[in-house]
N, C-alpha and C. Protein backbone atom coordinates (compact mmCIF):
# COMPACT_ATOMS: atom_id res chain seq x y z
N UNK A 1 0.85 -1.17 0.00
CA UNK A 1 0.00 0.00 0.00
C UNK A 1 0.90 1.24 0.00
N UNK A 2 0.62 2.16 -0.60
CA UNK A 2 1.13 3.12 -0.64
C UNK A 2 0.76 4.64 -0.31
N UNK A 3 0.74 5.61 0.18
CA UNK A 3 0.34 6.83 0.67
C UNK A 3 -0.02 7.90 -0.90
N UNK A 4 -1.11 8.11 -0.60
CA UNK A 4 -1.23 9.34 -1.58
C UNK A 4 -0.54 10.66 -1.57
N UNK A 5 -0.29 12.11 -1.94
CA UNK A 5 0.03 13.14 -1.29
C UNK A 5 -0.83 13.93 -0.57
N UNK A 6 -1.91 13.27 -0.46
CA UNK A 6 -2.50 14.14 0.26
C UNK A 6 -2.71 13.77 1.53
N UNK A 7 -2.16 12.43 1.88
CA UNK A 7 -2.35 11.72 3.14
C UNK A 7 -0.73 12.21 4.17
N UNK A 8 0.48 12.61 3.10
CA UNK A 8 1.60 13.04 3.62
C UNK A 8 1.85 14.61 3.80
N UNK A 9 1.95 15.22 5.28
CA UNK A 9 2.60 16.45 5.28
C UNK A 9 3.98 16.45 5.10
N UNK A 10 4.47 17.78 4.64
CA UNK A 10 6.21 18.09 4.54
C UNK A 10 6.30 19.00 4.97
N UNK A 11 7.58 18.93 6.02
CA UNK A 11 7.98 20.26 6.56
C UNK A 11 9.17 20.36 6.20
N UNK A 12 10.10 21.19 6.34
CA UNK A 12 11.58 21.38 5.88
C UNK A 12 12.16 22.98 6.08
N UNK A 13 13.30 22.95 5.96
CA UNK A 13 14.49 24.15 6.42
C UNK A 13 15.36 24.26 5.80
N UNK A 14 15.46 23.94 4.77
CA UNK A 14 16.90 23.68 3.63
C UNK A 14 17.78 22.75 4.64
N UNK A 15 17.55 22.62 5.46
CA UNK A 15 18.66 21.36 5.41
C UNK A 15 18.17 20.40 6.20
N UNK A 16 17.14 20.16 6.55
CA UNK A 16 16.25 19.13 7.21
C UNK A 16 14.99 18.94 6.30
N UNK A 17 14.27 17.93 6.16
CA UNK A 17 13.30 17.40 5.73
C UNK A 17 12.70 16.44 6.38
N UNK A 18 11.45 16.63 6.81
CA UNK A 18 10.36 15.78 7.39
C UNK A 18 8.94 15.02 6.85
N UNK A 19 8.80 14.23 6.59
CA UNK A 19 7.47 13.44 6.10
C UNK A 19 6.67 12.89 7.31
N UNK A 20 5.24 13.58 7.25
CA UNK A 20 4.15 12.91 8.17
C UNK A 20 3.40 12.55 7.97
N UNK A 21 3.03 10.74 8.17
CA UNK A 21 1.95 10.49 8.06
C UNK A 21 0.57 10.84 8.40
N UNK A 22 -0.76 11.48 7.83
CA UNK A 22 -1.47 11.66 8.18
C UNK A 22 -2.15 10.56 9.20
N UNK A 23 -1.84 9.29 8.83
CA UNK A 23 -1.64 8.02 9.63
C UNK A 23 -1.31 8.24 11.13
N UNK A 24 -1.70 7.95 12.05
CA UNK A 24 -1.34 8.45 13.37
C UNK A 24 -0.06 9.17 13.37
N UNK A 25 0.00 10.22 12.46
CA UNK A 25 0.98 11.21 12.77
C UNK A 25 2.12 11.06 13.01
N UNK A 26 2.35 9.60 12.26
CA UNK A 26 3.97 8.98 12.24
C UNK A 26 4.71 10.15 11.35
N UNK A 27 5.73 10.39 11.95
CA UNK A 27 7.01 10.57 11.42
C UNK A 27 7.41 9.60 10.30
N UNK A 28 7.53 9.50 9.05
CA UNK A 28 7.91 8.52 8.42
C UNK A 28 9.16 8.71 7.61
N UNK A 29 9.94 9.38 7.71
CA UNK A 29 11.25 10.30 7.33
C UNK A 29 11.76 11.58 7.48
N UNK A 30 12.92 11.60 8.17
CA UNK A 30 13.54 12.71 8.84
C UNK A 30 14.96 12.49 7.89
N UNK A 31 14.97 13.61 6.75
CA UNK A 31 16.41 13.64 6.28
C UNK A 31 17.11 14.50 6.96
N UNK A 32 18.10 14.62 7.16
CA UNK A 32 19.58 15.94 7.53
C UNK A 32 20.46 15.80 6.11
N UNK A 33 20.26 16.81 5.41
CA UNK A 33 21.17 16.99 3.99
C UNK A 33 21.56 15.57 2.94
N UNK A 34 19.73 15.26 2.92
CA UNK A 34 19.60 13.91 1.98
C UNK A 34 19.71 12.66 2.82
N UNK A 35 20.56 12.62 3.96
CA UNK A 35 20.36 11.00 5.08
C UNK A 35 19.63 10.92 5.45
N UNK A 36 18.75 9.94 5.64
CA UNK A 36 17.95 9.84 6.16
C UNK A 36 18.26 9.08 7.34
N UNK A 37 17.23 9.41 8.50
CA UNK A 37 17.72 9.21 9.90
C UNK A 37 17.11 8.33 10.79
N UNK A 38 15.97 8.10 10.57
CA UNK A 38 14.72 7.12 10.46
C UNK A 38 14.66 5.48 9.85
N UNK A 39 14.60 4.74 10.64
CA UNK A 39 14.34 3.16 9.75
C UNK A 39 12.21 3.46 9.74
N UNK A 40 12.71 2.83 8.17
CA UNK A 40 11.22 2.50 7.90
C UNK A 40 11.10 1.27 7.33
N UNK A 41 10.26 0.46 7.43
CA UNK A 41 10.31 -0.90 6.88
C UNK A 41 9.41 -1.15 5.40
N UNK A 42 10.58 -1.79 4.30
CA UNK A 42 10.21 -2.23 3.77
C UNK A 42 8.23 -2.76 3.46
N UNK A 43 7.79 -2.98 4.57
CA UNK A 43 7.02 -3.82 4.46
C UNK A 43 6.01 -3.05 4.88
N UNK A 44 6.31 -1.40 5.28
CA UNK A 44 5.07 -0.82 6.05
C UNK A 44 3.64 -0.92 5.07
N UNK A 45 2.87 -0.82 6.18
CA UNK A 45 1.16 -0.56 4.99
C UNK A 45 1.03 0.36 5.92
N UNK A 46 0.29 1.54 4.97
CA UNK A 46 -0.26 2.76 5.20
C UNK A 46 -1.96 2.51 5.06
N UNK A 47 -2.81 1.57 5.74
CA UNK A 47 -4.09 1.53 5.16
C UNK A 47 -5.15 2.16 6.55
N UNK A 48 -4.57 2.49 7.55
CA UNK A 48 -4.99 3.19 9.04
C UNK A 48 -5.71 2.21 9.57
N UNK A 49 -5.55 0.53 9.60
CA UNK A 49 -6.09 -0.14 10.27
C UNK A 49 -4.55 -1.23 10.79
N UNK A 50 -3.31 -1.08 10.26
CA UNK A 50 -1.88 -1.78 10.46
C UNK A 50 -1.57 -0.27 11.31
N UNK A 51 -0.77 -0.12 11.95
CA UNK A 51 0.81 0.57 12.86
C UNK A 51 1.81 0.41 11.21
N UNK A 52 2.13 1.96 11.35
CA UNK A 52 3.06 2.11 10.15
C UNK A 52 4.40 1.32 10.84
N UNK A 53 5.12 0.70 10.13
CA UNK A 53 6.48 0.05 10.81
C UNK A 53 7.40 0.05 10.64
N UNK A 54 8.33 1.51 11.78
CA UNK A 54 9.01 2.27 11.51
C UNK A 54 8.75 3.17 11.52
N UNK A 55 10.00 4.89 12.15
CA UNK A 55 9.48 6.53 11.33
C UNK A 55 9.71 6.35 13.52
N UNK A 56 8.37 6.99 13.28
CA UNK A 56 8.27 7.38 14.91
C UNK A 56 6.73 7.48 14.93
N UNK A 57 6.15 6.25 15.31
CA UNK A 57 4.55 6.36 15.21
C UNK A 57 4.41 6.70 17.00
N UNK A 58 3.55 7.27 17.43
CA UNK A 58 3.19 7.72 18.78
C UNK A 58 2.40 6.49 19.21
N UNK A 59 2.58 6.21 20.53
CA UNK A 59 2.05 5.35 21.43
C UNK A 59 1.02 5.57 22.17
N UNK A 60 -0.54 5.50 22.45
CA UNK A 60 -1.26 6.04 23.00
C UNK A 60 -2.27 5.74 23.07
N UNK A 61 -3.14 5.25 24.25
CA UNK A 61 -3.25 5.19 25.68
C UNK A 61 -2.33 4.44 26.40
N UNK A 62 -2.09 3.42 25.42
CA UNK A 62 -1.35 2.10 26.40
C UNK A 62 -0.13 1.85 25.56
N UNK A 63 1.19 1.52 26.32
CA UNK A 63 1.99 0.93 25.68
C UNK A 63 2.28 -0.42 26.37
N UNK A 64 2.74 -0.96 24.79
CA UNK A 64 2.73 -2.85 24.77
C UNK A 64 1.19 -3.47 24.65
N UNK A 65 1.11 -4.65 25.47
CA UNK A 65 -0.08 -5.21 25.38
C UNK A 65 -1.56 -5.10 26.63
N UNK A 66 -2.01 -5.24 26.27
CA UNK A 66 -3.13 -5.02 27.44
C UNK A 66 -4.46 -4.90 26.82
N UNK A 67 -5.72 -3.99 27.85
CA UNK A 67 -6.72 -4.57 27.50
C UNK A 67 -7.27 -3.52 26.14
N UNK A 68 -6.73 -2.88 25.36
CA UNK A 68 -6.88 -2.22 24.14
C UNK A 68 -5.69 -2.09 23.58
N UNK A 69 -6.07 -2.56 22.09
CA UNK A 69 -4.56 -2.69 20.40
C UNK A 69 -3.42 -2.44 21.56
N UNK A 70 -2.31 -3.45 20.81
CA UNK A 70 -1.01 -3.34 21.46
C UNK A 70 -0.65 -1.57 20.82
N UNK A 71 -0.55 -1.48 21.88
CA UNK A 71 0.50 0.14 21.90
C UNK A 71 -0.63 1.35 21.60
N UNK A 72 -2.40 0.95 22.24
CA UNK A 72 -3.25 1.68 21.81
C UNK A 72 -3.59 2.12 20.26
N UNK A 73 -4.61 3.15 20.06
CA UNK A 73 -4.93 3.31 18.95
C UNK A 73 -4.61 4.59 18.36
N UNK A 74 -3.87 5.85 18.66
CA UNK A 74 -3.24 6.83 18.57
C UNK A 74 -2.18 6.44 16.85
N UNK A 75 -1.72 5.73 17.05
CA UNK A 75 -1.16 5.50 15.74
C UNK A 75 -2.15 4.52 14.40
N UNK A 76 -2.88 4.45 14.86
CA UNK A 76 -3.89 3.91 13.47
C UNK A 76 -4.74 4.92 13.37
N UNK A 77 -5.20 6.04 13.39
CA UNK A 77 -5.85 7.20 13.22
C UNK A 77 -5.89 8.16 12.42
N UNK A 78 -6.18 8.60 11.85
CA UNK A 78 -6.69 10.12 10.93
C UNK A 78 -6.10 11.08 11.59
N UNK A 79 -4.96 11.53 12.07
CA UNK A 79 -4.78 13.15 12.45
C UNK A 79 -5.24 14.20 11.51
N UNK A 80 -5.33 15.18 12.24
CA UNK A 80 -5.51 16.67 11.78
C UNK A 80 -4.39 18.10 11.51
N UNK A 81 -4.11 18.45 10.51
CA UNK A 81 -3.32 19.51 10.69
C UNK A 81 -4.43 20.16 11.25
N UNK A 82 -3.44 21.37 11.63
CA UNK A 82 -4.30 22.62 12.43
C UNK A 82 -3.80 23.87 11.80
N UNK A 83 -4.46 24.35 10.80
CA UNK A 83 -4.03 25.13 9.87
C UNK A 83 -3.42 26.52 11.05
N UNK A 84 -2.51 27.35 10.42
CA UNK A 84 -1.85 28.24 10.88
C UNK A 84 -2.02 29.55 10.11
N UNK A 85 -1.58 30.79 11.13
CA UNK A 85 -1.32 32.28 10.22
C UNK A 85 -1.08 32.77 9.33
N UNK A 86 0.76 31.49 10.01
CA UNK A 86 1.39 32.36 9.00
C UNK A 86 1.94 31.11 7.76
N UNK A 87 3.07 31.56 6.88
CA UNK A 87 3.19 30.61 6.13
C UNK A 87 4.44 29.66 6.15
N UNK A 88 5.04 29.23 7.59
CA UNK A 88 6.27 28.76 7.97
C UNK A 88 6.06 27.25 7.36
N UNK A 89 7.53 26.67 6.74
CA UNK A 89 7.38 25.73 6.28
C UNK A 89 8.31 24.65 7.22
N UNK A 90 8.75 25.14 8.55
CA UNK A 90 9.61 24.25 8.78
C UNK A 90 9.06 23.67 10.61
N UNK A 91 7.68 23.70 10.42
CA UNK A 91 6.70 22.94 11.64
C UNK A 91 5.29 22.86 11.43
N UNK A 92 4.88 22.12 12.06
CA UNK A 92 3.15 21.80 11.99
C UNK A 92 2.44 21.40 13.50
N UNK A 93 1.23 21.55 13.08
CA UNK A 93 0.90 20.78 14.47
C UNK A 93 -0.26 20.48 14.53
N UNK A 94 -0.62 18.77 14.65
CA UNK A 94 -1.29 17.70 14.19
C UNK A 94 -2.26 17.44 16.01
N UNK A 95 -3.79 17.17 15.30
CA UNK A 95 -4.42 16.83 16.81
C UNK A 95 -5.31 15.28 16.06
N UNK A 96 -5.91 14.93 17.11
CA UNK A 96 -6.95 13.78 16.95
C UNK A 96 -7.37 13.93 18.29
N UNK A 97 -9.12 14.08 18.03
CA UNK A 97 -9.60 14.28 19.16
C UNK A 97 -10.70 12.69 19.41
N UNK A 98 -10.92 12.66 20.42
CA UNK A 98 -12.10 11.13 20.65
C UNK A 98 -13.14 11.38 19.62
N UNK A 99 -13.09 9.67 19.08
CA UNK A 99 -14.40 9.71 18.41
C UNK A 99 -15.51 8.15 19.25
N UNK A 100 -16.44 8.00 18.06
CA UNK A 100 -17.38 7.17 19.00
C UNK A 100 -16.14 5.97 18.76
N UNK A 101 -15.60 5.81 17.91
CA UNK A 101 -14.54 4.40 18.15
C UNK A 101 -13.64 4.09 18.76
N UNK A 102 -12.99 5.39 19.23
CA UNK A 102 -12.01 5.75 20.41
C UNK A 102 -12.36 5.20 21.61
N UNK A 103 -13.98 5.94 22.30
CA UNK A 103 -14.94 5.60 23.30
C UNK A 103 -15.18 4.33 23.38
N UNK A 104 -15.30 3.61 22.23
CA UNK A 104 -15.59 2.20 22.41
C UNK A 104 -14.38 1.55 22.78
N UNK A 105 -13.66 1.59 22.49
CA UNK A 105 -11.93 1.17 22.91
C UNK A 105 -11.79 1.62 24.67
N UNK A 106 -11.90 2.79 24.55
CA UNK A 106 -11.51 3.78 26.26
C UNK A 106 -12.67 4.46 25.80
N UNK A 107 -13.52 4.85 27.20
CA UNK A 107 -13.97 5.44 26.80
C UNK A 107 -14.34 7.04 27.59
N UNK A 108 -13.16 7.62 27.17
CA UNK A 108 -13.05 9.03 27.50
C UNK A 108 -12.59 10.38 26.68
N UNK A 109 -13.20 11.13 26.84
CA UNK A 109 -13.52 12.31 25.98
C UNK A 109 -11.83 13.32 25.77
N UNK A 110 -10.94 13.43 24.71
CA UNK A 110 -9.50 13.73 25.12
C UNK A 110 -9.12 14.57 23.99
N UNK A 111 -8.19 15.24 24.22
CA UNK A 111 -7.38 15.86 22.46
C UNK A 111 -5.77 15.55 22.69
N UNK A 112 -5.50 14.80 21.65
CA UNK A 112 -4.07 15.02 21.56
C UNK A 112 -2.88 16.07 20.50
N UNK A 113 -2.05 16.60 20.73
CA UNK A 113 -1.54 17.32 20.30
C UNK A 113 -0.32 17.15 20.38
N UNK A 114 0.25 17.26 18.44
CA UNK A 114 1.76 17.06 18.25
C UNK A 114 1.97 18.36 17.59
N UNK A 115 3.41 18.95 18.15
CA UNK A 115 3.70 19.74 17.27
C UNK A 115 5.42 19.62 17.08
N UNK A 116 5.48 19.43 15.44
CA UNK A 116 6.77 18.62 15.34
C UNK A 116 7.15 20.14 14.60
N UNK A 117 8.73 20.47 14.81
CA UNK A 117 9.30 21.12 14.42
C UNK A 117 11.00 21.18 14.21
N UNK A 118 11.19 22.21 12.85
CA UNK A 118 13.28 22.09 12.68
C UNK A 118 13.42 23.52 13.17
N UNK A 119 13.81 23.51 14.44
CA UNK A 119 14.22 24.52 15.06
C UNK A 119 15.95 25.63 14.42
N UNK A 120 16.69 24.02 14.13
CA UNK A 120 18.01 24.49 13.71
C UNK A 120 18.50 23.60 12.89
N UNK A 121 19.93 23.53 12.15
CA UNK A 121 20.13 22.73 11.40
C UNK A 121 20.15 20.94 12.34
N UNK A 122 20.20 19.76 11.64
CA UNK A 122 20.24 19.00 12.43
C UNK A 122 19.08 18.34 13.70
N UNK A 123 18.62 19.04 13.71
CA UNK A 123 17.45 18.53 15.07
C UNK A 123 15.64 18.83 14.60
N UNK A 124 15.38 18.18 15.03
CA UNK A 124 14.16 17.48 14.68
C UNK A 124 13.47 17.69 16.59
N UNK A 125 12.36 18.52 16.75
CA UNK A 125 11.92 18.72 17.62
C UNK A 125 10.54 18.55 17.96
N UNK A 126 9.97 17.03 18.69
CA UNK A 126 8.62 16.84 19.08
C UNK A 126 8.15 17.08 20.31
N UNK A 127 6.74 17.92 20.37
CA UNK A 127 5.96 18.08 21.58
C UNK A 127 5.05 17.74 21.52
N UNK A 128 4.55 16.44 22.43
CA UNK A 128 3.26 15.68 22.79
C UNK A 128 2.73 16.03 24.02
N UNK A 129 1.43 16.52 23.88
CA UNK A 129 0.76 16.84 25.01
C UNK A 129 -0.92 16.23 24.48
N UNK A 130 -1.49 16.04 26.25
CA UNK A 130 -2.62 15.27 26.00
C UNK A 130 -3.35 16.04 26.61
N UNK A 131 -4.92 16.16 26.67
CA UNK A 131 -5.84 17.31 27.36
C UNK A 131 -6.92 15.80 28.03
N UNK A 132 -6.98 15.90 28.51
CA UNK A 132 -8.43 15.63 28.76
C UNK A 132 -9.41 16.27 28.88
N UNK A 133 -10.70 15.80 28.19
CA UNK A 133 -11.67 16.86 27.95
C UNK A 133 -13.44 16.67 28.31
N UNK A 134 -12.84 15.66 29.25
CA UNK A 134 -14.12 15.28 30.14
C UNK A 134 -13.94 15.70 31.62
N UNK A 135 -14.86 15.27 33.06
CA UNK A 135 -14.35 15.64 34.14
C UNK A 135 -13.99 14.19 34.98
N UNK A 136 -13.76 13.07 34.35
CA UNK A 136 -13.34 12.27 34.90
C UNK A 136 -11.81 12.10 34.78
N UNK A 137 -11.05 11.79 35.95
CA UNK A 137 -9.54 11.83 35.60
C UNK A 137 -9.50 10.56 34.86
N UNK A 138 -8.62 10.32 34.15
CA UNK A 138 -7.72 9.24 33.38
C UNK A 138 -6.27 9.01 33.38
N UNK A 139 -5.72 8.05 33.32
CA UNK A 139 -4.56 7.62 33.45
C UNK A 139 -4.14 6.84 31.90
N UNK A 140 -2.58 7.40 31.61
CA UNK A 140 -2.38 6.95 30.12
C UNK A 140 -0.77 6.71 30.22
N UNK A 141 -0.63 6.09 28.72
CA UNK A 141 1.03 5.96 29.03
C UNK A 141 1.02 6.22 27.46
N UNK A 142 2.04 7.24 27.15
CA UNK A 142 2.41 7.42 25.67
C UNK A 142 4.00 7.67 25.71
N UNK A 143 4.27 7.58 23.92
CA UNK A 143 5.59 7.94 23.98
C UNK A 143 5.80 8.11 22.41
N UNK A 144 6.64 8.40 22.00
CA UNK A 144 7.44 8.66 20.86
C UNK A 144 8.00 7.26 20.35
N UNK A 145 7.66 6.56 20.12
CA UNK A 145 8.39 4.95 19.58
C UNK A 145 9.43 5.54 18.24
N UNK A 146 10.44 5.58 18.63
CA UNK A 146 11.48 6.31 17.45
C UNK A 146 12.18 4.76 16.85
N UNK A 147 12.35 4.77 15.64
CA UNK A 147 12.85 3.74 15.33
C UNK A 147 14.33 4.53 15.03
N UNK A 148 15.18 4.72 15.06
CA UNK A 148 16.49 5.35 13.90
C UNK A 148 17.37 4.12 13.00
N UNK A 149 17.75 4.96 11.96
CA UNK A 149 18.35 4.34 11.26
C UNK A 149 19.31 4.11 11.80
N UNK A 150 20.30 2.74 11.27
CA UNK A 150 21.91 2.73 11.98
C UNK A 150 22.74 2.04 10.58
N UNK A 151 23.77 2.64 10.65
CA UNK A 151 23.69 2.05 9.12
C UNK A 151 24.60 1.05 9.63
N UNK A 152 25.36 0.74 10.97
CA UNK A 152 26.27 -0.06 11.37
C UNK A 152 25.79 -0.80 12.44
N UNK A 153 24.98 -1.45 12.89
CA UNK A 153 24.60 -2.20 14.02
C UNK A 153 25.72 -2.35 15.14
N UNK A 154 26.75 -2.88 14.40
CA UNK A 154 28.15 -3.29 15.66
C UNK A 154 28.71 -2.30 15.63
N UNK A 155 28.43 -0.90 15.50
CA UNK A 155 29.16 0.27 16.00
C UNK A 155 28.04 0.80 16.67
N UNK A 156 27.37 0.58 16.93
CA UNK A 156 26.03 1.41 17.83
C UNK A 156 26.07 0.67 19.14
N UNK A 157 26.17 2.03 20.36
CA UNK A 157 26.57 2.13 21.37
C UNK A 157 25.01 2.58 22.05
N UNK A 158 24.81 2.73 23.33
CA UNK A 158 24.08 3.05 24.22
C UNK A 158 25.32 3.30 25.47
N UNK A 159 25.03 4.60 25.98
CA UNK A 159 25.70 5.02 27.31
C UNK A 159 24.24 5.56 28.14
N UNK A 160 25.05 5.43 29.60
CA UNK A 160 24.25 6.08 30.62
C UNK A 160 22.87 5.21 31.03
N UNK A 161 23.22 4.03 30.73
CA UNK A 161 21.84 2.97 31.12
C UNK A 161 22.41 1.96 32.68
N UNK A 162 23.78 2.18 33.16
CA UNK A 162 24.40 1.70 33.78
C UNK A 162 23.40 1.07 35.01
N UNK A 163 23.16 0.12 35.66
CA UNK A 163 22.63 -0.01 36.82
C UNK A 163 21.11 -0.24 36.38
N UNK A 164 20.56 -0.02 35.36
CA UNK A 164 19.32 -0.39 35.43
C UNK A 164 18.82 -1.64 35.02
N UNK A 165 17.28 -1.86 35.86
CA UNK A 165 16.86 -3.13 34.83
C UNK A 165 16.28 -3.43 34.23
N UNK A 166 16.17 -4.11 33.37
CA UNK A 166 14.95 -4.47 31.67
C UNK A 166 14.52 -5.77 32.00
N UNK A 167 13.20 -6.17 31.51
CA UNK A 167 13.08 -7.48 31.10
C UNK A 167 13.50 -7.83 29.55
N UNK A 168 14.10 -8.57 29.16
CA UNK A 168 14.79 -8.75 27.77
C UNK A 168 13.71 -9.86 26.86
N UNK A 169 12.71 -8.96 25.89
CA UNK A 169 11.99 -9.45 25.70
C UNK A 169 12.87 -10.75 24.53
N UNK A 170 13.82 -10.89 24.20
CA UNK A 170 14.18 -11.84 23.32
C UNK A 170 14.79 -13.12 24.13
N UNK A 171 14.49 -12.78 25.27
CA UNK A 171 14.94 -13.94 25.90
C UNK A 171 13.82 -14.31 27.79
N UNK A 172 12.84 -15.04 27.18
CA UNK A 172 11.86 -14.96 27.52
C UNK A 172 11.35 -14.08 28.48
N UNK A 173 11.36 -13.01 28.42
CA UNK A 173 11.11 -11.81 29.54
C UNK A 173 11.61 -11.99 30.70
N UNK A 174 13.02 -12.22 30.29
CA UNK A 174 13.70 -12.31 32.08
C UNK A 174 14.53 -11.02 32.13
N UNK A 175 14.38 -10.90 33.25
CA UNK A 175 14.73 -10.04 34.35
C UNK A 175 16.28 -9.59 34.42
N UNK A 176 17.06 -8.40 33.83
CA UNK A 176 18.32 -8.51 33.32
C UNK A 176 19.01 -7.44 33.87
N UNK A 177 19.93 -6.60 34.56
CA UNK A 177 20.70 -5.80 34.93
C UNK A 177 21.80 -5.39 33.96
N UNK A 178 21.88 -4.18 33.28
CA UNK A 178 22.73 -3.41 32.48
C UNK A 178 23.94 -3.13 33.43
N UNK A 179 25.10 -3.82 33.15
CA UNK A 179 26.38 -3.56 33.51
C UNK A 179 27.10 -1.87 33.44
C-alpha cells in the first residue's frame, strides 16, 4: 500500500526534511542533507487499520499489550493539521480528538496534540501533550516509539543505562541488569 500526497505532510528548512503520516501522525522520514535518519520498513502498509512500521509512530493510551490494540490506537488514526497564520514551512501541528470508536476502545472524551518542528540545522523537535476533555480523571502511558536508522549495528553504542533493569523481551522476559 502506498500513501497518496494528500495523506503526507512536509515540513523542511533547507537542510532538514520531514514526512508525516497523516496516519497516526507517524514521522515517516527525517532527512539531515539527503540521510535519512529514520528506519522504515520495507514492508510498512499505510491503510490506518496496520501501525506504520518504523518513522516514529506515537504510542497512545497504552503501551505494549493489554486490555486495548497493542500500543493503543493513537497510531492507526486520521490526524488533523491545524491550519496556521502564517506561512512557515519548517513545523506543523497535528491533533486527533475522541471519536465514537475511540470511546468504544476507552472510553473518554481527550485531544491530543503534536507539534513537530526544525528549530536548527540537524534537530528534529517533538511536543506531545494530552488534554483531557471530560471531568473524569484518566490515566495513560504514551511515547514517541522512534525507530532510527543505523547504518552499522556493531558500531552502535548506548551510554548512561548503567545499573538499570529491563526485562529482555528476546529472551523470555527475564529479568536482566545493564552492567
Amino acid at each position: 500500500d502506498s500513501q497518496t500526497p494528500m495523506d503526507v505532510f512536509v515540513i523542511e528548512n533547507g537542510v532538514n526534511r520531514v514526512e508525516i503520516s497523516a496516519q497516526g501522525a507517524t514521522v515517516t522520514s527525517w532527512k539531515v542533507q539527503d540521510t535519512e535518519c529514520l528506519y522504515l520498513s520495507s514492508q510498512a502498509i499505510f491503510d490506518d487499520t496496520h501501525a506504520i512500521r518504523g518513522g516514529i509512530p506515537i504510542v497512545f493510551p497504552q503501551f505494549g499489550p493489554g486490555p486495548l490494540p497493542q500500543h493503543g490506537f493513537a497510531r492507526n488514526r486520521r490526524w488533523t493539521r491545524v491550519p496556521t497564520e502564517d506561512s512557515s514551512t519548517d513545523r506543523i501541528t497535528l491533533t486527533l480528538n475522541d471519536t465514537p470508536e475511540t470511546r468504544d476502545l476507552w472510553n473518554f472524551p481527550f485531544q491530543l496534540t503534536l507539534n513537530i518542528s526544525l528549530p536548527t540545522e540537524n534537530s528534529l523537535h517533538m511536543e506531545f501533550a494530552v488534554k483531557n476533555c471530560g471531568n473524569e480523571p484518566f490515566t495513560f502511558t504514551a511515547l514517541l516509539h522512534t525507530y532510527l536508522a543505523v547504518p552499522d549495528i556493531h558500531k552502535a553504542r548506548i551510554s548512561g543505562l548503567q545499573g538499570l533493569e529491563f526485562w529482555d523481551k528476546t529472551d523470555e522476559k527475564r529479568k536482566r541488569r545493564i552492567c
